[in-house]
C-alpha atoms as a PDB file:
ATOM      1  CA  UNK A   1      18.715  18.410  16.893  1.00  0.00           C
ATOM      2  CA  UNK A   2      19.627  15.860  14.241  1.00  0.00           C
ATOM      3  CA  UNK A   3      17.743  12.572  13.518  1.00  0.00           C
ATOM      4  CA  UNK A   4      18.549   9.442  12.492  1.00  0.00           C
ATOM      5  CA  UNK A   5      15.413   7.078  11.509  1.00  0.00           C
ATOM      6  CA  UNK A   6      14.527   3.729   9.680  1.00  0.00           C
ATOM      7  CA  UNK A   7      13.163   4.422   6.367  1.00  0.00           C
ATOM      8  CA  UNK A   8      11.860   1.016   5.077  1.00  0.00           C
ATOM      9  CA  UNK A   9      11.707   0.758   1.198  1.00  0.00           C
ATOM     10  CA  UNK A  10       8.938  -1.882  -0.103  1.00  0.00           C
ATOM     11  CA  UNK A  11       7.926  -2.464  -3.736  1.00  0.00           C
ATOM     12  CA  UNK A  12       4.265  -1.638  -3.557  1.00  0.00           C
ATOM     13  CA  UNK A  13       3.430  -2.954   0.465  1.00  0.00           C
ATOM     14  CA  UNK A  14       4.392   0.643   2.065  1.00  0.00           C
ATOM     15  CA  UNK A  15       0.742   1.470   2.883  1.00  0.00           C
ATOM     16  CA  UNK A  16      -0.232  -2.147   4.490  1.00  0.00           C
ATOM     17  CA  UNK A  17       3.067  -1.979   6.395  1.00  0.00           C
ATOM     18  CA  UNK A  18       2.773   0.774   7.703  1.00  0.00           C
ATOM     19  CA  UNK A  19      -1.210   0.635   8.968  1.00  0.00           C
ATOM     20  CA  UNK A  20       0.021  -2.633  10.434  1.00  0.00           C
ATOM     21  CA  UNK A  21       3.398  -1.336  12.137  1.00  0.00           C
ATOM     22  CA  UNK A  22       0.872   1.525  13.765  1.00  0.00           C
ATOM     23  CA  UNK A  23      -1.532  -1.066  14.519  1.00  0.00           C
ATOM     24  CA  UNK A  24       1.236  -2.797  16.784  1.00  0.00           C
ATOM     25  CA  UNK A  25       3.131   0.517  18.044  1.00  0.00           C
ATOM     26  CA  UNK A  26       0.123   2.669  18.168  1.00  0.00           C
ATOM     27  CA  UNK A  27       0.918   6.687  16.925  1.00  0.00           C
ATOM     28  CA  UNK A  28      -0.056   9.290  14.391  1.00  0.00           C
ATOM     29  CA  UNK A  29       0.418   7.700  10.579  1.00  0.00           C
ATOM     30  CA  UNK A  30       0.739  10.062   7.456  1.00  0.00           C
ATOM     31  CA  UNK A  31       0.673   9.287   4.225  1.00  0.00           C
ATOM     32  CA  UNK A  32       1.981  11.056   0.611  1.00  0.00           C
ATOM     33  CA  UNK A  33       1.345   9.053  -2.136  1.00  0.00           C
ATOM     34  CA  UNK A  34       2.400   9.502  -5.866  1.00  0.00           C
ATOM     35  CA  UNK A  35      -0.482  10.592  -7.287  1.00  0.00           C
ATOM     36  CA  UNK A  36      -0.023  13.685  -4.971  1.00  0.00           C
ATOM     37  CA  UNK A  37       2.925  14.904  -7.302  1.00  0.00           C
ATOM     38  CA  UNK A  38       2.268  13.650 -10.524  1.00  0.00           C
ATOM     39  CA  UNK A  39       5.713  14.066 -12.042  1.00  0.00           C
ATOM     40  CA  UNK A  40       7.477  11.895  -9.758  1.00  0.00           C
ATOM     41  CA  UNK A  41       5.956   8.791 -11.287  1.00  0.00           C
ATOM     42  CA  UNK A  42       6.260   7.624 -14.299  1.00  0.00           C
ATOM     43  CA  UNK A  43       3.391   4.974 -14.575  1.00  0.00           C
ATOM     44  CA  UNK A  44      -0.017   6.727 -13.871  1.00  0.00           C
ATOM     45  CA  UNK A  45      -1.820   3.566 -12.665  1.00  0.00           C
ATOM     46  CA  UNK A  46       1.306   3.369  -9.904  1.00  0.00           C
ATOM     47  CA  UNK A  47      -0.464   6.998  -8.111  1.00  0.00           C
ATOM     48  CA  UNK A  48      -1.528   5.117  -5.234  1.00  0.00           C
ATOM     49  CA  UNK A  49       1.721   3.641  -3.860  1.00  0.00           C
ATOM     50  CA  UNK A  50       3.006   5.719  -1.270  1.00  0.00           C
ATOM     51  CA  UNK A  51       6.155   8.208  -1.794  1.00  0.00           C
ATOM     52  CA  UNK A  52       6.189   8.412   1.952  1.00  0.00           C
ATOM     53  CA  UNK A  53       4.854   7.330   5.090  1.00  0.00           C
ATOM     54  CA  UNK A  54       5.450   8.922   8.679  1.00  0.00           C
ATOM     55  CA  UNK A  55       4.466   7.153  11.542  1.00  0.00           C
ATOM     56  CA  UNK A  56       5.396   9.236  14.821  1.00  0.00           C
ATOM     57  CA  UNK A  57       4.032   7.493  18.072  1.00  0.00           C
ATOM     58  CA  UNK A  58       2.821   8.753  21.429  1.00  0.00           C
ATOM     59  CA  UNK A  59       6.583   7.622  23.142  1.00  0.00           C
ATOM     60  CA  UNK A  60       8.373   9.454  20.346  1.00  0.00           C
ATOM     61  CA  UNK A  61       9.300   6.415  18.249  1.00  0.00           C
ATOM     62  CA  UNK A  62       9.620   7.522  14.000  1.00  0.00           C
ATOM     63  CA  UNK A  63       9.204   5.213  11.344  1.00  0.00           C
ATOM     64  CA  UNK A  64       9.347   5.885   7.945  1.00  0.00           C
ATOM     65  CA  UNK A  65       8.462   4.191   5.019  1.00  0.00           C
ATOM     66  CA  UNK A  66       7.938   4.488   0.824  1.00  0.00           C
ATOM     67  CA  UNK A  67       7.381   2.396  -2.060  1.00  0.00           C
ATOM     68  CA  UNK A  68       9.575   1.510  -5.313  1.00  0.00           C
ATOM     69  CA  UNK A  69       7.330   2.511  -8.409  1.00  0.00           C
ATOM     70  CA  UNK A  70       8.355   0.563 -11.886  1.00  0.00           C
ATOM     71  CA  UNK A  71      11.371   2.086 -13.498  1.00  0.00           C
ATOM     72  CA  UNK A  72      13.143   2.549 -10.289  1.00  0.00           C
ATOM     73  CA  UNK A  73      15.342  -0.194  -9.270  1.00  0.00           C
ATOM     74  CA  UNK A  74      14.381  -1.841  -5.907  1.00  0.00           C
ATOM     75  CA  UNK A  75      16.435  -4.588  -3.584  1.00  0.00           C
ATOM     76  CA  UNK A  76      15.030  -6.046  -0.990  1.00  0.00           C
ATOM     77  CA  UNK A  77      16.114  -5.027   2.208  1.00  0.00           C
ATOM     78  CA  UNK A  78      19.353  -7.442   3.817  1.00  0.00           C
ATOM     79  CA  UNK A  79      21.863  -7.189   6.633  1.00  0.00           C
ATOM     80  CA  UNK A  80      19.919  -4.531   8.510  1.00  0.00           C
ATOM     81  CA  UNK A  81      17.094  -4.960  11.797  1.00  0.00           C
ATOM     82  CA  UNK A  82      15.042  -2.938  13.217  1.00  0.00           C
ATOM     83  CA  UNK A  83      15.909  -2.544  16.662  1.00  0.00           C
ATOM     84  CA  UNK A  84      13.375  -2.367  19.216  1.00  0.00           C
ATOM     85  CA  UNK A  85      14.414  -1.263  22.792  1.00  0.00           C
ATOM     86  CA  UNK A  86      14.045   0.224  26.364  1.00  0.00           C
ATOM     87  CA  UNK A  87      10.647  -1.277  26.629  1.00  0.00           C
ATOM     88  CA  UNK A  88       9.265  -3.352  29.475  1.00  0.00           C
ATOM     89  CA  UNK A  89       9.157  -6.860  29.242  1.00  0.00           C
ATOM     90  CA  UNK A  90       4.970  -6.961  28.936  1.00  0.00           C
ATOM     91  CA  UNK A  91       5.381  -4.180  26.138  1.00  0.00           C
ATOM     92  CA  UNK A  92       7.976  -6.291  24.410  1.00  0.00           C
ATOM     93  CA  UNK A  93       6.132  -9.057  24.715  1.00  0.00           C
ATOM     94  CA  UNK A  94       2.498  -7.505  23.430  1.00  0.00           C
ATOM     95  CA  UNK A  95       4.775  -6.179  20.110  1.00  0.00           C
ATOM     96  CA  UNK A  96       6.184  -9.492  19.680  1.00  0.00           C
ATOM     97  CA  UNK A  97       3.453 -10.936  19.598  1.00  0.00           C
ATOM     98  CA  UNK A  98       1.806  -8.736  17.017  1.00  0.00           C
ATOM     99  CA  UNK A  99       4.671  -9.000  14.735  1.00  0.00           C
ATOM    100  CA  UNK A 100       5.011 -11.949  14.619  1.00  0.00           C
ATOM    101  CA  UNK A 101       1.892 -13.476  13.181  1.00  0.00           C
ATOM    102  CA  UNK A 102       2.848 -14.314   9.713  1.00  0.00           C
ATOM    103  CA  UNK A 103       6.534 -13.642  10.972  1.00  0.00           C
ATOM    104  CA  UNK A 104       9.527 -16.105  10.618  1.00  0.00           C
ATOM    105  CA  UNK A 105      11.033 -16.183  13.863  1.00  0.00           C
ATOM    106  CA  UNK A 106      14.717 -16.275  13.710  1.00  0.00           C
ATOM    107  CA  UNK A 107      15.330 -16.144  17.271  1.00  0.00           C
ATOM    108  CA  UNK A 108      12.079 -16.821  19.626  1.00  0.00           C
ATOM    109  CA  UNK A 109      11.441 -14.342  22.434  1.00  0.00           C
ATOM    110  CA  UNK A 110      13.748 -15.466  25.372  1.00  0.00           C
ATOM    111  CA  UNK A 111      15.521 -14.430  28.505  1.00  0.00           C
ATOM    112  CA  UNK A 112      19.345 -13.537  27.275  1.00  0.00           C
ATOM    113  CA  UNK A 113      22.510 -13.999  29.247  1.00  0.00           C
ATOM    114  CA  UNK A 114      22.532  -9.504  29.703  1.00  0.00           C
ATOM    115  CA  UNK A 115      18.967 -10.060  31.165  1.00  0.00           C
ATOM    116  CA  UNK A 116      15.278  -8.945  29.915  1.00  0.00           C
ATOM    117  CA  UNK A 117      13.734 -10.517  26.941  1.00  0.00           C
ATOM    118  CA  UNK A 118      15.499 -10.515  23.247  1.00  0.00           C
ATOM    119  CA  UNK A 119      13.878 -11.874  20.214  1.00  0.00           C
ATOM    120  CA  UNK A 120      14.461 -11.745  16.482  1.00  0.00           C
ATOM    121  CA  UNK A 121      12.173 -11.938  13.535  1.00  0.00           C
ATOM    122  CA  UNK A 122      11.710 -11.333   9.824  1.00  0.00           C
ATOM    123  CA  UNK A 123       7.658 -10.348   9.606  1.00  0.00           C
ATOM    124  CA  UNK A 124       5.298 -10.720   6.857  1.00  0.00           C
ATOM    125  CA  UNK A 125       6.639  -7.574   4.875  1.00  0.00           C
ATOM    126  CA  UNK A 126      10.283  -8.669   5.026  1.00  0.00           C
ATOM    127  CA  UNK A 127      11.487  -6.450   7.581  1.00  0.00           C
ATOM    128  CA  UNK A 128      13.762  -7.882   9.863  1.00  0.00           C
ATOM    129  CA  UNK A 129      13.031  -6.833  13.595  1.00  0.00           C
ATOM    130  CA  UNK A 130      15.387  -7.458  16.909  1.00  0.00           C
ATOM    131  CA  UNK A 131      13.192  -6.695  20.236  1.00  0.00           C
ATOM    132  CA  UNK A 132      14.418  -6.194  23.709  1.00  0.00           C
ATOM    133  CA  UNK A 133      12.454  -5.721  26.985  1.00  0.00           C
ATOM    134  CA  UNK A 134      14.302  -4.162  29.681  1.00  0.00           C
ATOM    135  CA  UNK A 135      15.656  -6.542  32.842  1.00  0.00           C
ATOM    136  CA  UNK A 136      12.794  -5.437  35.386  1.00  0.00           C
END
């Protein structure tokens, strides 16, 4: 069965992102870094940032993550969200209001005209993020 996943690019924040992402969602986070396959980076004092990062949680959610080492050309990411959905309202609400601290809310948790709860934010990593709770 195919798969089709976020996979978040960052410039060296990969590693705090992702702790903090499984800190919110909960789930089983792994963790490759450079260093781990020494010809893939150029820079030796860039073997800590992480080639990839797997975060797989207990309702089947997959997040995956890496960062840009120097001499590889990185963008920041724009005109994409993360969608979050099929959650209750309380469990939307609880992960709202983890990611949001340090967040830029762009469109505050609220009860839409389709029902549940709907928010949008850009959090402190620059990942923008578009929650809904289920109508209950």
């Amino acid at each position: 069965m195919a798969n089709l996943n976020p996979y978040l690019s960052f410039r060296t924040e990969a590693r705090q992102a992702m702790e903090f992402y499984r800190d919110v969602l909960g789930g089983d986070l792994e963790i490759t870094t450079f260093g781990e396959f020494p010809d893939m980076v150029q820079d030796p004092d860039q073997g800590d940032l992480v080639m990839h990062a797997q975060l797989t949680t207990d309702d089947g959610l997959v997040l995956m993550a890496s960062d840009t080492p120097n001499g590889m050309t990185y963008e920041a990411p724009a005109g994409i969200s993360v969608s979050l959905s099929g959650n209750t309202q309380a469990r939307t609400q609880e992960v709202w209001d983890a990611l949001s601290a340090g967040a830029t809310v762009t469109m505050p948790l609220d009860t839409p005209p389709w029902g549940g709860t709907f928010g949008m934010l850009v959090d402190r990593f620059g990942i923008a993020w578009m929650l809904h709770g289920d109508p209950e």
